[in-house]
C-alpha atoms as a PDB file:
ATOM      1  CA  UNK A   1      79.059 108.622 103.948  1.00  0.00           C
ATOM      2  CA  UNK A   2      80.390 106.826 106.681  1.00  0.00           C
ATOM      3  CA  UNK A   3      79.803 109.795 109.449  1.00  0.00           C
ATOM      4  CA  UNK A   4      76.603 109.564 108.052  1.00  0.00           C
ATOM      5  CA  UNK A   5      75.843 105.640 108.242  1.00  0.00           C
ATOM      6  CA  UNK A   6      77.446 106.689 111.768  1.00  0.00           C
ATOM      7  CA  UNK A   7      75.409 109.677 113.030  1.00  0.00           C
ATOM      8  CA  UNK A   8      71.983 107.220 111.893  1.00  0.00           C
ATOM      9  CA  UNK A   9      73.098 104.264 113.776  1.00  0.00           C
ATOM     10  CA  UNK A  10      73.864 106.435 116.843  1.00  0.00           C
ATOM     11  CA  UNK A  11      70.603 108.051 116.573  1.00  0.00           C
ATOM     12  CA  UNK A  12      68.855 104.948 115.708  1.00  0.00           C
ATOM     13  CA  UNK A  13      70.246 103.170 118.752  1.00  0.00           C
ATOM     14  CA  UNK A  14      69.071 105.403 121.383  1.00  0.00           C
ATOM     15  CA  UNK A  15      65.492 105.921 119.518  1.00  0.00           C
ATOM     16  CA  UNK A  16      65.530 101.907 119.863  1.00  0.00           C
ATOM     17  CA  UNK A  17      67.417 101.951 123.545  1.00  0.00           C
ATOM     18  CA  UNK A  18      63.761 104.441 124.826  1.00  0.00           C
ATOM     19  CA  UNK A  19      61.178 101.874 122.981  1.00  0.00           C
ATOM     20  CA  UNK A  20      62.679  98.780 124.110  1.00  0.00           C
ATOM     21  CA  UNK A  21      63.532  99.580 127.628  1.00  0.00           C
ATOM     22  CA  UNK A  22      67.595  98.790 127.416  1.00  0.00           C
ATOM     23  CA  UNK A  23      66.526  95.470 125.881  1.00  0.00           C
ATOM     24  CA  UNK A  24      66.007  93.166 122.581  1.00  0.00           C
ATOM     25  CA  UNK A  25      69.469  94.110 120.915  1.00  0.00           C
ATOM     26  CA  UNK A  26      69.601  90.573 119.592  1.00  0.00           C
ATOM     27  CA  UNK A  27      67.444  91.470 116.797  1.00  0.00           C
ATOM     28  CA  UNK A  28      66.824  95.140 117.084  1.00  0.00           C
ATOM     29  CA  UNK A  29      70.476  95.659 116.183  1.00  0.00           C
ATOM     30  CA  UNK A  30      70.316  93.887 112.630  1.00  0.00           C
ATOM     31  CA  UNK A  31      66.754  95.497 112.047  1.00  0.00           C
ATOM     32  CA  UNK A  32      69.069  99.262 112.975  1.00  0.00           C
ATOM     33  CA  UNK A  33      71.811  97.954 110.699  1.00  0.00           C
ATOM     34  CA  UNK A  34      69.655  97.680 107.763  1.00  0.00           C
ATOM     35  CA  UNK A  35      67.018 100.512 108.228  1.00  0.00           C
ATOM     36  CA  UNK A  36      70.345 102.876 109.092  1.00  0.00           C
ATOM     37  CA  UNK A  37      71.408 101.478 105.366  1.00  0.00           C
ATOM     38  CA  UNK A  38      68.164 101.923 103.488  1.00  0.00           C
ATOM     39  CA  UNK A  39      66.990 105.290 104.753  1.00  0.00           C
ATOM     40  CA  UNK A  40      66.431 107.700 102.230  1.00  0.00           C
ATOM     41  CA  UNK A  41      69.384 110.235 101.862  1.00  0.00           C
ATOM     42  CA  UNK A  42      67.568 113.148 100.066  1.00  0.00           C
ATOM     43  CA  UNK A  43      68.144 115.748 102.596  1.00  0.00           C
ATOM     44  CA  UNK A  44      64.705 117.423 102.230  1.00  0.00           C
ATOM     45  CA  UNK A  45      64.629 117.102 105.965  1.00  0.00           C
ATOM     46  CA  UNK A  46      67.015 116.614 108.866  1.00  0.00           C
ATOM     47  CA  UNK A  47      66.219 115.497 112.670  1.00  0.00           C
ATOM     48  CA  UNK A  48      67.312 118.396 115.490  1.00  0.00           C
ATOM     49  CA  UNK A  49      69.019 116.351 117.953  1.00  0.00           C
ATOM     50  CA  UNK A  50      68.226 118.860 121.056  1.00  0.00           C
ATOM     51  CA  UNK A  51      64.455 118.743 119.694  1.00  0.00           C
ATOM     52  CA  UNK A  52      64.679 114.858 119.878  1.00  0.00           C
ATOM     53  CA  UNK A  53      66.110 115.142 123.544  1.00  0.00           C
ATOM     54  CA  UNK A  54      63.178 117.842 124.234  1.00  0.00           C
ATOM     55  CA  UNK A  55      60.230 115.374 122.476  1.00  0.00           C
ATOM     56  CA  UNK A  56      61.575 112.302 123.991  1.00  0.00           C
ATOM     57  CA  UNK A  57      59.935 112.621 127.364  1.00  0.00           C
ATOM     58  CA  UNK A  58      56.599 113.102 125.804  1.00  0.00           C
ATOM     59  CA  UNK A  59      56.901 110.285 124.048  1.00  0.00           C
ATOM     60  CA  UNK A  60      57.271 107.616 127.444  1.00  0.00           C
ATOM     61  CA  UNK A  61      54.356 110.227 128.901  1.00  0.00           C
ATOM     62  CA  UNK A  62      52.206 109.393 125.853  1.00  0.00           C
ATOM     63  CA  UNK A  63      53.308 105.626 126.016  1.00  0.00           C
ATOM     64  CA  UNK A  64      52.642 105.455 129.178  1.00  0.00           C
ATOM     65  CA  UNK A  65      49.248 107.178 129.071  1.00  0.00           C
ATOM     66  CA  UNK A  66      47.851 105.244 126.194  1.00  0.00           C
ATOM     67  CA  UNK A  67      48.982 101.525 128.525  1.00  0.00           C
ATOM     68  CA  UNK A  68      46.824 103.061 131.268  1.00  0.00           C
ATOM     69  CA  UNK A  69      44.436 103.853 128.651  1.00  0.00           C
ATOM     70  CA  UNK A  70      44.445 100.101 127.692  1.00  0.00           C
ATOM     71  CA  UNK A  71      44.585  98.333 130.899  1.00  0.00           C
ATOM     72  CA  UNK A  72      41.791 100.415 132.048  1.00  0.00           C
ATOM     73  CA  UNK A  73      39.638  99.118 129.237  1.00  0.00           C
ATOM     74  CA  UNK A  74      41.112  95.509 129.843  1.00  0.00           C
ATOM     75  CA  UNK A  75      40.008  95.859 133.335  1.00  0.00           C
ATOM     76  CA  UNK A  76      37.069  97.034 133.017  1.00  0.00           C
ATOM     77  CA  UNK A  77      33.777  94.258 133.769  1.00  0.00           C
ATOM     78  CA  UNK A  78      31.978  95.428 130.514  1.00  0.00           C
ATOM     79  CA  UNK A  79      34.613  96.537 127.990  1.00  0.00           C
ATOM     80  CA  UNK A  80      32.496  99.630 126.020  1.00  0.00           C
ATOM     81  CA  UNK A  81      35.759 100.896 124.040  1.00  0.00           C
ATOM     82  CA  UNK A  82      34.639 103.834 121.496  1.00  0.00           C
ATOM     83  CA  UNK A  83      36.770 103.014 118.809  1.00  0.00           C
ATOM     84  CA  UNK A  84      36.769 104.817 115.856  1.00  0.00           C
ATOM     85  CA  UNK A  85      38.729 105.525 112.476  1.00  0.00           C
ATOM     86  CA  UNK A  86      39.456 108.747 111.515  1.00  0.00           C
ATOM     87  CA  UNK A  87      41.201 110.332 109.247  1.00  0.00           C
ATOM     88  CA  UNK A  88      43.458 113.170 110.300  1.00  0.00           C
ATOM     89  CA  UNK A  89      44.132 115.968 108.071  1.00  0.00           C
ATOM     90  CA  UNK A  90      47.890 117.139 108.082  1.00  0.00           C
ATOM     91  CA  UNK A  91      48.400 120.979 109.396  1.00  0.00           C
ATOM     92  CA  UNK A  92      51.932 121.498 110.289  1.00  0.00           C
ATOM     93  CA  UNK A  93      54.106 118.745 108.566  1.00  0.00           C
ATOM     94  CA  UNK A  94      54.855 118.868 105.262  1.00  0.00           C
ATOM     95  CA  UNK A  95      54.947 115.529 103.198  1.00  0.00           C
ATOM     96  CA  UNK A  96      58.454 113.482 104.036  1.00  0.00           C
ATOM     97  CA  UNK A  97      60.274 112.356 106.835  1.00  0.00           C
ATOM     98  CA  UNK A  98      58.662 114.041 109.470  1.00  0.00           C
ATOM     99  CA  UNK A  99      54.761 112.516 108.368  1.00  0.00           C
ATOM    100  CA  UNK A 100      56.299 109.359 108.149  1.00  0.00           C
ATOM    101  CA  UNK A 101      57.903 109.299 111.470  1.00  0.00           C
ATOM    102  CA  UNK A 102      54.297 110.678 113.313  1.00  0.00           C
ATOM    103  CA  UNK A 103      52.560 107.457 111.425  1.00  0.00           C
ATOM    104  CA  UNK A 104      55.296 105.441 113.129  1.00  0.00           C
ATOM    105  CA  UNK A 105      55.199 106.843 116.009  1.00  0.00           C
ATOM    106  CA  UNK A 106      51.363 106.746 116.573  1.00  0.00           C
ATOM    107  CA  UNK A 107      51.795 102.971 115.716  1.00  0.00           C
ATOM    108  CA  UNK A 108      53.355 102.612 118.861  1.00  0.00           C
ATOM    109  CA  UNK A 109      50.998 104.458 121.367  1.00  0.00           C
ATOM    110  CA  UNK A 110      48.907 101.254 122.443  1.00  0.00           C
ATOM    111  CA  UNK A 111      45.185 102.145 121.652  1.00  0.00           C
ATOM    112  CA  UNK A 112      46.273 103.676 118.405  1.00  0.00           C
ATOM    113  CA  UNK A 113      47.246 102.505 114.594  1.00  0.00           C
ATOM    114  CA  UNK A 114      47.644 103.986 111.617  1.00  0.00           C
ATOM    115  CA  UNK A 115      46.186 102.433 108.736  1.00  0.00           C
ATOM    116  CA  UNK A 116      46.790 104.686 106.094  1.00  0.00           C
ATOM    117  CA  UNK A 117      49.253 107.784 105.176  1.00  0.00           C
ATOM    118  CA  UNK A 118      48.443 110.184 102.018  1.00  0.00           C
ATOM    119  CA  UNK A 119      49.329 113.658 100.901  1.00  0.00           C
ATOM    120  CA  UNK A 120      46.389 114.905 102.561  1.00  0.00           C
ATOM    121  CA  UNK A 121      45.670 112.772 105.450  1.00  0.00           C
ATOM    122  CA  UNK A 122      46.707 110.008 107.876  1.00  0.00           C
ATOM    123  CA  UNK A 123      44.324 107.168 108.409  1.00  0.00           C
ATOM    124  CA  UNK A 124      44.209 106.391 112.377  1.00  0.00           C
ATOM    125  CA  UNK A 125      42.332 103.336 114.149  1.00  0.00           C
ATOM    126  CA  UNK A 126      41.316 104.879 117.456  1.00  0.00           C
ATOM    127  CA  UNK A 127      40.930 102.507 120.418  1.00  0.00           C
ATOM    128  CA  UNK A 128      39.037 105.242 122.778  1.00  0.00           C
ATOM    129  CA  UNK A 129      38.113 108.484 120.549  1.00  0.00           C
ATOM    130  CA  UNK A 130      36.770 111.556 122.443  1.00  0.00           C
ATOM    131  CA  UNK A 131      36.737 115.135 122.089  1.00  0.00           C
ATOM    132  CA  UNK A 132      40.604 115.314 122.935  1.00  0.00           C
ATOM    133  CA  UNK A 133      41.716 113.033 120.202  1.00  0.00           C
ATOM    134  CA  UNK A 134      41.767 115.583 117.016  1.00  0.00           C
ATOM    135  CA  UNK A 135      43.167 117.817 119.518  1.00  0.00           C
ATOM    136  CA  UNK A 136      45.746 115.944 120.910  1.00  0.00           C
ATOM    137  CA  UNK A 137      46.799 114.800 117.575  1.00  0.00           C
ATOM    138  CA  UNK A 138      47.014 117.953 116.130  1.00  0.00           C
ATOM    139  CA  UNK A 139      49.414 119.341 119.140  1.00  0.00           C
ATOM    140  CA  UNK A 140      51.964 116.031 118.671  1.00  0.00           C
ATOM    141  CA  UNK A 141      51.583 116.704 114.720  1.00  0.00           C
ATOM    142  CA  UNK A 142      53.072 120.260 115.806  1.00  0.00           C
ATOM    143  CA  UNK A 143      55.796 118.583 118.354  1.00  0.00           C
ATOM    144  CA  UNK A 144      57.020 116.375 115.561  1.00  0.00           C
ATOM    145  CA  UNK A 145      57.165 119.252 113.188  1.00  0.00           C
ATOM    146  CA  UNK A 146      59.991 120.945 116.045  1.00  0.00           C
ATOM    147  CA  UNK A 147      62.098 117.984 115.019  1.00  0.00           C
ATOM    148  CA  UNK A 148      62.914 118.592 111.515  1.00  0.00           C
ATOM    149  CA  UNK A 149      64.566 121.442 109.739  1.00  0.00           C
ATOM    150  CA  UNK A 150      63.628 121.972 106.127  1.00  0.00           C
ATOM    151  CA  UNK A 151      65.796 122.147 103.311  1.00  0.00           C
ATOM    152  CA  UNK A 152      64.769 123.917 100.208  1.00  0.00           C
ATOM    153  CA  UNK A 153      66.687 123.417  97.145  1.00  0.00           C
ATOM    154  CA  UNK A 154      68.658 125.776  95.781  1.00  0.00           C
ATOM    155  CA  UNK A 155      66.592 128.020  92.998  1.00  0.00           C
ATOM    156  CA  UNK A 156      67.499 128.251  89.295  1.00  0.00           C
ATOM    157  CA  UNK A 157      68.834 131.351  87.652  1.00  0.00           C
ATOM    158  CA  UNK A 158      66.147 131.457  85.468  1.00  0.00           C
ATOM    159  CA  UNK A 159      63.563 130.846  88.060  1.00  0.00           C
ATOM    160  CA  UNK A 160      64.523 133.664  90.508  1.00  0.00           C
END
């Protein structure tokens, strides 16, 4: 348990150490202690560490993209955003940690927000919608998918 609680903090630390710059430890690190304590321990799917190293630059690229995004619309003398909500159906993650994480994550792309997560879809506010969007979704669905390995439970006697 504790190599556990350990593992999650460590991991937790550095996912908080790339969103907050190096910064904000003064209440990030109670928020880590407690969600490090309260995450669900089912096992039904883990986080690959090298995959996390591997999607971690592409999420500052699409941070960084979607605060261009923004400030471009900010900037611009009549702001004409095309904002839209969608609802995105899931293709390559199966319900659990790995949906939850890609509603998180989306929440913190600026020009996006997820409004809703079901079984079959994921609710998304859409600050600038074009063609891409669906698209672009659908390929960081499949990137978060590369982060989790999944565990099946061990089948019955009578069931094989």
């Amino acid at each position: 348990m504790a190599v556990r609680l350990a593992r999650r903090l460590a991991l937790l630390s550095l996912l908080w150490w790339v969103i907050s710059g190096g910064g904000a430890w003064a209440w990030g690190l109670p928020v880590l202690l407690v969600t490090a304590l309260v995450m669900p321990t089912s096992g039904v799917a883990r986080l690959r560490p090298l995959a996390l190293l591997a999607f971690l630059p592409l999420a500052l690229w699409l941070a960084l993209r979607g605060g261009i995004q923004v400030a471009a619309l900010a900037c611009r003398p009549r702001l004409d955003p095309a904002t839209r909500v969608i609802d995105y159906p899931w293709h390559h993650l199966p319900e659990g940690p790995g949906r939850l994480f890609m509603a998180s994550l989306i929440n913190l792309l600026p020009g996006t927000l997820t409004l809703r997560l079901t079984p079959d879809t994921l609710r998304v506010h859409v600050l600038q919608m074009d063609a891409r969007t669906c698209p672009e979704l659908e390929r960081l669905e499949a990137r978060v998918a590369r982060l989790f390995t999944q565990h099946t439970a061990p089948q019955d006697e009578e069931s094989r």
